[in-house]
Protein backbone atom coordinates (compact mmCIF):
# COMPACT_ATOMS: atom_id res chain seq x y z
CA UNK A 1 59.07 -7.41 85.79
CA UNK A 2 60.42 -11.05 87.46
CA UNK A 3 62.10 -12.56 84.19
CA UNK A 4 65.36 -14.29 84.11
CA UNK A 5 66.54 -12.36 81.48
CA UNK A 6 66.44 -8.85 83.55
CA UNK A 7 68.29 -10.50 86.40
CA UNK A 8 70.79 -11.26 84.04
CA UNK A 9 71.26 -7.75 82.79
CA UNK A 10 71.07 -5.97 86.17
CA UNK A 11 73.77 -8.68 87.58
CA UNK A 12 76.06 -8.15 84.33
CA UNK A 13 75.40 -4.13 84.85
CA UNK A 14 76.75 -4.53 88.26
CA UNK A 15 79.44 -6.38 87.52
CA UNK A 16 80.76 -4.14 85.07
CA UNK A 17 80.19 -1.10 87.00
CA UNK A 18 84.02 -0.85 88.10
CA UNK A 19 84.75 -0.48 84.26
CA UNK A 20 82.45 2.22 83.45
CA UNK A 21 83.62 4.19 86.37
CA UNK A 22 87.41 3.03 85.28
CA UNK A 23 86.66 3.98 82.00
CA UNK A 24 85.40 7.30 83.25
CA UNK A 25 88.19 8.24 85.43
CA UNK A 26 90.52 7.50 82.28
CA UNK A 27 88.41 9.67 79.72
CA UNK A 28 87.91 12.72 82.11
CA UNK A 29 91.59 12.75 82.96
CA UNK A 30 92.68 12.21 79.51
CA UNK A 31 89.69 15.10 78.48
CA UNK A 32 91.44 17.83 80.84
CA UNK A 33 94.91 16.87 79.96
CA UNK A 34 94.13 17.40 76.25
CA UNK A 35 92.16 20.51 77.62
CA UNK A 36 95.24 22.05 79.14
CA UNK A 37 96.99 21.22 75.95
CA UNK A 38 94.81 22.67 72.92
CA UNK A 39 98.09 22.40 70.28
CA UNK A 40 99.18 18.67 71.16
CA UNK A 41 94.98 18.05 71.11
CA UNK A 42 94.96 19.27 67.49
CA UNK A 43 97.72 17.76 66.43
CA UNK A 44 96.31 14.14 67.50
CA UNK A 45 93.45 14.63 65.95
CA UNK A 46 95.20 15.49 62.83
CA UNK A 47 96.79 11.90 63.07
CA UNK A 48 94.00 10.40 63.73
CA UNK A 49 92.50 11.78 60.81
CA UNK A 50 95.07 10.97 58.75
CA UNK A 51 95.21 7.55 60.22
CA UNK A 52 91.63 6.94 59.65
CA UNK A 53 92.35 8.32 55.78
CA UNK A 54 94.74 5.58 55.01
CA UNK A 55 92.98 2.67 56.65
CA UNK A 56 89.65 4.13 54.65
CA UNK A 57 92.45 3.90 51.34
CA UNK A 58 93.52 0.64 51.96
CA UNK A 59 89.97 -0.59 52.53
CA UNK A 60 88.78 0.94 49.20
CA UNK A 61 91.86 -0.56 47.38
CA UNK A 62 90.50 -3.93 48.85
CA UNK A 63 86.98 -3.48 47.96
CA UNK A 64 88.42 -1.93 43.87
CA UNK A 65 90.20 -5.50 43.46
CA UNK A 66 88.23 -8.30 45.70
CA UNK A 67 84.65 -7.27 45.44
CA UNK A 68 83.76 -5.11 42.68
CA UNK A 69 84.36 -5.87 38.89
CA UNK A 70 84.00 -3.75 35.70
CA UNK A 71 84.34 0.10 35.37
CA UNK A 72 83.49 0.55 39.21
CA UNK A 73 86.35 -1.26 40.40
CA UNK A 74 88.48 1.69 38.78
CA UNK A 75 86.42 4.51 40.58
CA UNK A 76 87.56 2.79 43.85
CA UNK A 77 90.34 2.35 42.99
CA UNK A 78 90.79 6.24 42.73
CA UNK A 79 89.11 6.75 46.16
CA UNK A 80 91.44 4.23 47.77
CA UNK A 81 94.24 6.24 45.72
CA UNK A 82 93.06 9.49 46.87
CA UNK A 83 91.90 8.50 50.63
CA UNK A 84 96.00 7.18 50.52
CA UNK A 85 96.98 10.75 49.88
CA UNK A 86 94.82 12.57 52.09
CA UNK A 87 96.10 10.45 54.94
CA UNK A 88 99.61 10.98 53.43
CA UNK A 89 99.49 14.46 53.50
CA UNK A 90 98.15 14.85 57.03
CA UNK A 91 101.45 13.17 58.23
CA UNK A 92 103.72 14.86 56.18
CA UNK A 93 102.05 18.40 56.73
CA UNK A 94 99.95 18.68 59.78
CA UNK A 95 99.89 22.36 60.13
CA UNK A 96 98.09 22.68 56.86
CA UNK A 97 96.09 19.94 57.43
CA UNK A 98 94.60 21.35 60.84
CA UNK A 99 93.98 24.61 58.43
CA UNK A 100 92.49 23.39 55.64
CA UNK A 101 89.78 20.90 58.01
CA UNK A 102 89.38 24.11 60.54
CA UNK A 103 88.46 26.24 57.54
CA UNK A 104 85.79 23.57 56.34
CA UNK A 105 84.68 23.06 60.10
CA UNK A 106 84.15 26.64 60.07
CA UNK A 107 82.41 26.95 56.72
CA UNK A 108 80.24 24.10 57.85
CA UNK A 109 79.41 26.20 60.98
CA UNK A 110 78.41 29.08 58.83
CA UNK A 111 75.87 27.11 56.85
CA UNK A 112 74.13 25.19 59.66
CA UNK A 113 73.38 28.29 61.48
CA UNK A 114 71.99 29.95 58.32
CA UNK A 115 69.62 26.76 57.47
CA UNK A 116 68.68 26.94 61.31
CA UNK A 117 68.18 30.52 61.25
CA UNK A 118 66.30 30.19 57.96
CA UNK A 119 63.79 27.24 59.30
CA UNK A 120 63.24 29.92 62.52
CA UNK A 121 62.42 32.36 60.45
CA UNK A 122 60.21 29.63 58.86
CA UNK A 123 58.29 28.60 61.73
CA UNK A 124 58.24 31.38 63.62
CA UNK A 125 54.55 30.60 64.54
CA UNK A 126 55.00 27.65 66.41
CA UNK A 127 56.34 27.10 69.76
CA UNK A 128 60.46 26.86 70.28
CA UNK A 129 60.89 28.43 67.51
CA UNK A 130 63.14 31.28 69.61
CA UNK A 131 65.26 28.33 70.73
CA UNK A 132 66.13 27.31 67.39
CA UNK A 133 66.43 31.45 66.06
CA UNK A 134 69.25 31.11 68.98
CA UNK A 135 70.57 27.90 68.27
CA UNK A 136 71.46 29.02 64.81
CA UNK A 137 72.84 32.22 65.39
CA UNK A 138 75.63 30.53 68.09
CA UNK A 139 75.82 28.53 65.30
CA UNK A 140 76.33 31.11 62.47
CA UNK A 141 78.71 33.48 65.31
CA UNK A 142 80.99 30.16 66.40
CA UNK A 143 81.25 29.32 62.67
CA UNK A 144 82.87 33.28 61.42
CA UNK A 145 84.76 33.56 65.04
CA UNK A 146 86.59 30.17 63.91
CA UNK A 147 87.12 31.16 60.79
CA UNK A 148 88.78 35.26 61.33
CA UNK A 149 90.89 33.63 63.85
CA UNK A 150 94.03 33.63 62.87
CA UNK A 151 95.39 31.09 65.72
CA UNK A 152 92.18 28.57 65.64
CA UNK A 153 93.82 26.08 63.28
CA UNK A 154 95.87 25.62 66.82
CA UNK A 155 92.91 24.76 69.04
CA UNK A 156 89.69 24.40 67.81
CA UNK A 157 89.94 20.69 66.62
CA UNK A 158 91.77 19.87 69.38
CA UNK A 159 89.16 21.75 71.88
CA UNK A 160 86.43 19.31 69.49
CA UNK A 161 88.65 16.53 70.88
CA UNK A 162 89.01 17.22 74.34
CA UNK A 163 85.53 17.83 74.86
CA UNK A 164 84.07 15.22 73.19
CA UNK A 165 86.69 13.21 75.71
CA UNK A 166 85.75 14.45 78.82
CA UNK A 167 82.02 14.06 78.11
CA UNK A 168 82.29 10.74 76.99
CA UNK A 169 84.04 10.34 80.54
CA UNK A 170 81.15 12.07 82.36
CA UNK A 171 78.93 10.07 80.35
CA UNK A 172 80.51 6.76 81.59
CA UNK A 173 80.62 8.24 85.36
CA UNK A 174 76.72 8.64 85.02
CA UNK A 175 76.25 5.37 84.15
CA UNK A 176 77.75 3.57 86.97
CA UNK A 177 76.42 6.00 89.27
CA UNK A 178 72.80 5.26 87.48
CA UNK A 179 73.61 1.75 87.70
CA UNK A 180 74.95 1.79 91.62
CA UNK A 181 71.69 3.95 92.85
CA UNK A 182 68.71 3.42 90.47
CA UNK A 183 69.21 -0.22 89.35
CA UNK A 184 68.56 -3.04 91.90
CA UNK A 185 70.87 -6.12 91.90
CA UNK A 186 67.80 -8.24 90.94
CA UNK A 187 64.13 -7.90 90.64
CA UNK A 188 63.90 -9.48 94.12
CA UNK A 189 65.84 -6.34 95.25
């Protein structure tokens, strides 16, 4: 389709090509160096967490005192209070931090495979149902492996981390390479 508003897109797709594949290079390299580093992975995360806890507080503290009024502002209030701790005590004890959310990753694991395993069982009589069966035993086996592991507190958020990294930077890679090879300059192209 000739329209000036597709020329505009495929030109400003173009143009920003070099930052997709920038943006790429950056995430892969930063996904394999947090690869090759499970502990120091974990332990970011577990700031980020707890940095994400305390700007949720302070938000909720906000939101208690400038837009709510009545008995609700006080039930805020508490979240902000509490979301202030959480964050708090992911600083001030990391170790036990990267337990405790590894243990509810875990348990989380456990009961997604069983509710996936369960809906197999289910629909059993309709097509792909093997592929779910499958999907929710992996599910169900990477849940309890994570959670008897005495060392995955160590690793397993930061391998969440790293991966999600990397692929991000794959995904951004694809792109400009979808951009460079299957989208023309303009429709004249």
């Amino acid at each position: 389709m000739k329209t000036v508003g597709n020329d505009l897109i495929r030109s400003q797709l173009h143009q920003n090509r070099k930052w997709y594949i920038g943006l790429g290079v950056l995430l892969t390299i930063f996904g394999i160096v947090l690869l090759a580093s499970l502990p120091f992975a974990t332990l970011s995360a577990i700031f980020i967490f707890g940095i994400l806890m305390m700007i949720g507080g302070i938000l909720h503290l906000l939101a208690a005192f400038k837009i709510f009024e009545g008995g609700f502002r006080w039930l805020w209030a508490l979240f902000g209070v509490l979301y202030l701790i959480a964050g708090y005590y992911a600083f001030s004890t990391p170790v036990k931090t990267a337990i405790v959310l590894t243990n509810v990753l875990a348990i989380i694991l456990i009961v997604a495979g069983v509710i996936r395993i369960f809906n197999a069982i289910l629909f059993r009589g309709l097509p792909g149902w093997g592929w779910t069966l499958f999907s929710g035993l992996l599910t169900l086996v990477a849940g309890v492996i994570i959670l008897k592991s005495p060392d995955a507190p160590f690793w397993v958020l930061g391998l969440f981390l790293a991966m999600d990294i990397l692929f991000q930077g794959i995904n951004y890679l694809s792109f400009a390479s979808y951009i460079k090879h299957e989208i023309p300059k303009s429709s004249a192209d």
